[in-house]
PDB file of N, CA and C in Angstrom:
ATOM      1  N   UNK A   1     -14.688   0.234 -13.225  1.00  0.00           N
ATOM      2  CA  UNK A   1     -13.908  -0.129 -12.053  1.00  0.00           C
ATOM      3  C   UNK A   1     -14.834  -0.658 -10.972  1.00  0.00           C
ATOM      4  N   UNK A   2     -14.586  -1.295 -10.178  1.00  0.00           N
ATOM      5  CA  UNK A   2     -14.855  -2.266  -9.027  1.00  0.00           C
ATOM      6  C   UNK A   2     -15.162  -1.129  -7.721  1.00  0.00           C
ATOM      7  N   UNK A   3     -16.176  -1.060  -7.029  1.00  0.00           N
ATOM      8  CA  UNK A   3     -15.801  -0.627  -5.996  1.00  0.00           C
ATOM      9  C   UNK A   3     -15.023  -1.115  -5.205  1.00  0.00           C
ATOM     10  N   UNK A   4     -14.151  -2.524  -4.776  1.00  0.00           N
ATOM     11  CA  UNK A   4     -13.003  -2.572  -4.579  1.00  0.00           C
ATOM     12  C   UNK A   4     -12.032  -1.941  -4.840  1.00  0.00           C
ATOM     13  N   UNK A   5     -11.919  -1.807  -5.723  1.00  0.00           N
ATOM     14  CA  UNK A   5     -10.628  -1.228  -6.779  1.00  0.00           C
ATOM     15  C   UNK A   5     -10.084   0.133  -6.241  1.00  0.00           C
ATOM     16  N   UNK A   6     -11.593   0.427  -6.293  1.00  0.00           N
ATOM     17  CA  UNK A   6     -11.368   2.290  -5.785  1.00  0.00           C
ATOM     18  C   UNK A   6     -11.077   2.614  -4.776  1.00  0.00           C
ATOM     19  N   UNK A   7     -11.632   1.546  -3.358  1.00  0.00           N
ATOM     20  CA  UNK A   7     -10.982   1.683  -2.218  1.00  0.00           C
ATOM     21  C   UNK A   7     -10.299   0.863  -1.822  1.00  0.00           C
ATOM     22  N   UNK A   8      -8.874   0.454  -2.474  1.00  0.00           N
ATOM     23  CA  UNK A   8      -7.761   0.126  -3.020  1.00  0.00           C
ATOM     24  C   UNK A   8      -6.993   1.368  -3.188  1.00  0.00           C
ATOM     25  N   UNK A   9      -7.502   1.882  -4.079  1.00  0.00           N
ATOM     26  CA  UNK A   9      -6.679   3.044  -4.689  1.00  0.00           C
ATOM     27  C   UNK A   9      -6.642   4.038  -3.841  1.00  0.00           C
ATOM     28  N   UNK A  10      -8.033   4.326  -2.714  1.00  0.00           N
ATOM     29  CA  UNK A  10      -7.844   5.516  -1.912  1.00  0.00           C
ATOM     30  C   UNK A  10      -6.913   5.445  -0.820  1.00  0.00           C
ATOM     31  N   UNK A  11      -7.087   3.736  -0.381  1.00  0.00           N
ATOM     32  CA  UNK A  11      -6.309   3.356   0.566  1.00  0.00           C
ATOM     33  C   UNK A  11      -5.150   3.592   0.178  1.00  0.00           C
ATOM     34  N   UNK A  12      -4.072   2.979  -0.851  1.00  0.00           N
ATOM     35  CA  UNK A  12      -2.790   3.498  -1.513  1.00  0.00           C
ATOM     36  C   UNK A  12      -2.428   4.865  -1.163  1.00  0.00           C
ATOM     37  N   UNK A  13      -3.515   5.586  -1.383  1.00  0.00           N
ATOM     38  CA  UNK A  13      -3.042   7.189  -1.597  1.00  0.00           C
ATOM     39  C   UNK A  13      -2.611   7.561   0.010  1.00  0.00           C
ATOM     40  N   UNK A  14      -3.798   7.306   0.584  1.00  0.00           N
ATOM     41  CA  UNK A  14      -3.805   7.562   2.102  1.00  0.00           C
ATOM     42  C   UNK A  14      -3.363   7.252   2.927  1.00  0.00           C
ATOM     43  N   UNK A  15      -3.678   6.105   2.853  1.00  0.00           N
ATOM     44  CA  UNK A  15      -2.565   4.848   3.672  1.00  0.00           C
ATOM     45  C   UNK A  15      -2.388   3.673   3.309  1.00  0.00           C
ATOM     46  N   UNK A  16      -0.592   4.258   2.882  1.00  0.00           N
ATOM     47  CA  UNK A  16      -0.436   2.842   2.237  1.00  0.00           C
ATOM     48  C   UNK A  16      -0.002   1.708   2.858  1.00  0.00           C
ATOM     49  N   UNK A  17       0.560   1.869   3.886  1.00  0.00           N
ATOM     50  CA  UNK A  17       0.813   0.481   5.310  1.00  0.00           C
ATOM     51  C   UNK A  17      -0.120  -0.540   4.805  1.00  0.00           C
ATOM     52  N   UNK A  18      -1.826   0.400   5.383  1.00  0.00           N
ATOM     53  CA  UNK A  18      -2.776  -0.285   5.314  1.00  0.00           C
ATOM     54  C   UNK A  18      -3.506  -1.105   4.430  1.00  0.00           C
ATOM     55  N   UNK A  19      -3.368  -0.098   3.362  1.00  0.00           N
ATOM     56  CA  UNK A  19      -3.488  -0.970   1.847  1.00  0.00           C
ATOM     57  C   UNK A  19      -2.608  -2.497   1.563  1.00  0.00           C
ATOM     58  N   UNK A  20      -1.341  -2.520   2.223  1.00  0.00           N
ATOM     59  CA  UNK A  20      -0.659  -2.970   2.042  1.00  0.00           C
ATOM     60  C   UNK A  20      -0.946  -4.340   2.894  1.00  0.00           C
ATOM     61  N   UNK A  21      -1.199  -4.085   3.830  1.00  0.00           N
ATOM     62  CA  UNK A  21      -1.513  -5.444   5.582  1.00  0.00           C
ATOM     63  C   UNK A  21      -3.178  -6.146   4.759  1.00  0.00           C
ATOM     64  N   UNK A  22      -4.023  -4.937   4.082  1.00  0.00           N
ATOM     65  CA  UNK A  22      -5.028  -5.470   3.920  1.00  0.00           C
ATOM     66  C   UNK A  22      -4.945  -6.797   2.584  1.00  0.00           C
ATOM     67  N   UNK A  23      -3.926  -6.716   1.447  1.00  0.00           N
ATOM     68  CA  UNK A  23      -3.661  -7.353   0.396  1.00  0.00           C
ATOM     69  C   UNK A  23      -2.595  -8.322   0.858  1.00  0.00           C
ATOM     70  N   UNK A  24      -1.276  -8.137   0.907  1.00  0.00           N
ATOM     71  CA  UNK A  24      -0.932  -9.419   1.853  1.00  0.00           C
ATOM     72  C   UNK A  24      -0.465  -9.663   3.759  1.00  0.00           C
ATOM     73  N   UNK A  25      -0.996  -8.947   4.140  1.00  0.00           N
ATOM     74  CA  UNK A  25      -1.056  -9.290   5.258  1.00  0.00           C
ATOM     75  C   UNK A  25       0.168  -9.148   5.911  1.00  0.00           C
ATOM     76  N   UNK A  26       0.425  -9.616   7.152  1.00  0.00           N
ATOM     77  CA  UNK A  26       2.039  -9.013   8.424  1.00  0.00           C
ATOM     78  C   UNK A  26       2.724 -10.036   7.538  1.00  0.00           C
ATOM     79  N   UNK A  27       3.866  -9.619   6.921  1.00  0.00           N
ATOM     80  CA  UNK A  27       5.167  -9.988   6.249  1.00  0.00           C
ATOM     81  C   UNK A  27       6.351  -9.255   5.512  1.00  0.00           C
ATOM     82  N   UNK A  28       6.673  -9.178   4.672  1.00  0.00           N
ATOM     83  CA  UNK A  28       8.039  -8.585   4.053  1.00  0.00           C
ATOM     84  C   UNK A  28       7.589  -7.181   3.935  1.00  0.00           C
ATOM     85  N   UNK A  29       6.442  -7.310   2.616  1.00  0.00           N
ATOM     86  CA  UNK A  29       5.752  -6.160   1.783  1.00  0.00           C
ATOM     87  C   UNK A  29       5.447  -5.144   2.785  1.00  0.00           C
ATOM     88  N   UNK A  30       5.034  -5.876   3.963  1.00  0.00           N
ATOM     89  CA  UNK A  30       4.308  -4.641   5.113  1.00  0.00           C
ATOM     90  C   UNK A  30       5.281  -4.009   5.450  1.00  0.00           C
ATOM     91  N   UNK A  31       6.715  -4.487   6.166  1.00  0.00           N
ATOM     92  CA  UNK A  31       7.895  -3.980   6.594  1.00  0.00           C
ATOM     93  C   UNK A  31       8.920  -2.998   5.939  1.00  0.00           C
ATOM     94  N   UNK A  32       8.772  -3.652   4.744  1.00  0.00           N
ATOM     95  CA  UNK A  32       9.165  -2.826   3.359  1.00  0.00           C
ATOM     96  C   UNK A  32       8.468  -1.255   3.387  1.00  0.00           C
ATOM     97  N   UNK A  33       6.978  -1.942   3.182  1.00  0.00           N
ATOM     98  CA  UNK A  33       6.246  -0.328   2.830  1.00  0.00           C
ATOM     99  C   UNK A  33       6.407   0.474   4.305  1.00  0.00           C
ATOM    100  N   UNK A  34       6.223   0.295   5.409  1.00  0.00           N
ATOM    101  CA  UNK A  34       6.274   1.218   6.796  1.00  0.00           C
ATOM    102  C   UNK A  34       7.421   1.807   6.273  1.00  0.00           C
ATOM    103  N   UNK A  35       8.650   1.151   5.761  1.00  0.00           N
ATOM    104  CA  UNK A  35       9.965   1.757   6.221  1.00  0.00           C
ATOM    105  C   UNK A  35       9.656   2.507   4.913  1.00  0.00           C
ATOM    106  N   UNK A  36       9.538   2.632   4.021  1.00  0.00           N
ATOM    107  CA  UNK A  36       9.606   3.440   2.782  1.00  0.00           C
ATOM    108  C   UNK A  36       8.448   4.987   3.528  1.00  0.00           C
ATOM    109  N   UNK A  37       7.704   4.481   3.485  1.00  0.00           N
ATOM    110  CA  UNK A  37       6.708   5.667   4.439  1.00  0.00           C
ATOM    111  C   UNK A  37       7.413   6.531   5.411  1.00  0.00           C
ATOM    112  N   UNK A  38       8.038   6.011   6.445  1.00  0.00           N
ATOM    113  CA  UNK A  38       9.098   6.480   7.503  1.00  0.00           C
ATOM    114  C   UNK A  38       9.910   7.371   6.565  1.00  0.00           C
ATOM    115  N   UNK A  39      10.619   7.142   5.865  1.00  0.00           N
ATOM    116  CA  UNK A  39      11.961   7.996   5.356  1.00  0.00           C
ATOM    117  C   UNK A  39      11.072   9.020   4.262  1.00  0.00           C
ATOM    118  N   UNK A  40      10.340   8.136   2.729  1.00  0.00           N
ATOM    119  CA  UNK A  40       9.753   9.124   1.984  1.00  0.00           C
ATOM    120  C   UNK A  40       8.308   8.683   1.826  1.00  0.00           C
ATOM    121  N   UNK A  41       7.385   9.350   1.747  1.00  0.00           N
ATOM    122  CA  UNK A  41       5.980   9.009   2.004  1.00  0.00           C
ATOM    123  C   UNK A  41       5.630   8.584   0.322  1.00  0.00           C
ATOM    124  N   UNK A  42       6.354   9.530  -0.941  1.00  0.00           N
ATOM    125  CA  UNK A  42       5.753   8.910  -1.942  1.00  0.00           C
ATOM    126  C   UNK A  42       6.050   7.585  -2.392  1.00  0.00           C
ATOM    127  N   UNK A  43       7.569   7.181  -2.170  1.00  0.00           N
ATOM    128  CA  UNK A  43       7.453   5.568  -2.838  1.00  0.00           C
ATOM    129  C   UNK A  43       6.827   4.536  -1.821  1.00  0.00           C
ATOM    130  N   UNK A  44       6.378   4.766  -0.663  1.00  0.00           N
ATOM    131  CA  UNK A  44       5.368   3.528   0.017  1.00  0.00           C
ATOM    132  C   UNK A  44       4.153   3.716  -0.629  1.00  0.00           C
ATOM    133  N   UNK A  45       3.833   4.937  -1.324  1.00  0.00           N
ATOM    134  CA  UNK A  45       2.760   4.875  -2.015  1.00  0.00           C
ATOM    135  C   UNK A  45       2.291   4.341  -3.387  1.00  0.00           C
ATOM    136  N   UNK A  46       3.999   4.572  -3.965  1.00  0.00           N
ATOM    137  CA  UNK A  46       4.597   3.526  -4.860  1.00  0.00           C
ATOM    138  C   UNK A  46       4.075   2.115  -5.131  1.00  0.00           C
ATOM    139  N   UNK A  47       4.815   1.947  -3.736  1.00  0.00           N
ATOM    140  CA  UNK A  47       5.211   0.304  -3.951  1.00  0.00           C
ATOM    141  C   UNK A  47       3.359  -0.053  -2.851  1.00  0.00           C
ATOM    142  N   UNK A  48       2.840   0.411  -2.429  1.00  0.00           N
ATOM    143  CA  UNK A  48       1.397   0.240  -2.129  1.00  0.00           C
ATOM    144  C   UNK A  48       0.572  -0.499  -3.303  1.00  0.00           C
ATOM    145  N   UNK A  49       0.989   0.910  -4.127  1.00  0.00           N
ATOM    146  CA  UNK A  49      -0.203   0.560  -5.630  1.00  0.00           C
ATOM    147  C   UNK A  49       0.474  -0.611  -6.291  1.00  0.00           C
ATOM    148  N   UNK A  50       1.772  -0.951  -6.365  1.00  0.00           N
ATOM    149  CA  UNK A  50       2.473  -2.216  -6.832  1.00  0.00           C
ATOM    150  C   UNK A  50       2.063  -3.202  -6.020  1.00  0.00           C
ATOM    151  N   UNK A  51       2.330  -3.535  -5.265  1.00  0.00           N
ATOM    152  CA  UNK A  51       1.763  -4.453  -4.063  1.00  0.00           C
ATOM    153  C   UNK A  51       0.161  -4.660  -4.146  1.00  0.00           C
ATOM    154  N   UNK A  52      -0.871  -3.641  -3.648  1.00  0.00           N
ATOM    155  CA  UNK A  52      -1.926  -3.696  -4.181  1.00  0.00           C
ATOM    156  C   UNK A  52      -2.951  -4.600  -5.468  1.00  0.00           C
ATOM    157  N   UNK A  53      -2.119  -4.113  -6.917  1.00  0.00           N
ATOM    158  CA  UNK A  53      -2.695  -4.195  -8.554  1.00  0.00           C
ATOM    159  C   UNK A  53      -1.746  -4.896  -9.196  1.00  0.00           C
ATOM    160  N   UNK A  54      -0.799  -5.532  -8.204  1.00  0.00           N
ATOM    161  CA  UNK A  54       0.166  -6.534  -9.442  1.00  0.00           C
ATOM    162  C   UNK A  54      -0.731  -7.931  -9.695  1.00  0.00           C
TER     163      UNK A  54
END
């Protein structure tokens, strides 16, 4: 694995907003993942690592 990769993956775990703004940047995916975070914290972490490694 990449040291990218891995802090990718920590970011996902931790924060996935951020993971998320850092791969594509202020748009849908970002708005998407905050609000998934807001209500349940595991599927922004979900859709982080999807967003992230697709």
């Amino acid at each position: 694995m990449k040291d990218n990769t891995i802090i990718m993956l920590i970011l996902c775990l931790l924060l996935p907003p951020v993971a998320v703004f850092l791969k594509s940047g202020v748009g849908t995916p970002l708005i998407i993942n905050i609000i998934l975070c807001i209500f349940f914290y595991v599927p922004g972490i979900v859709h982080a690592l999807w967003v992230s490694f697709k």
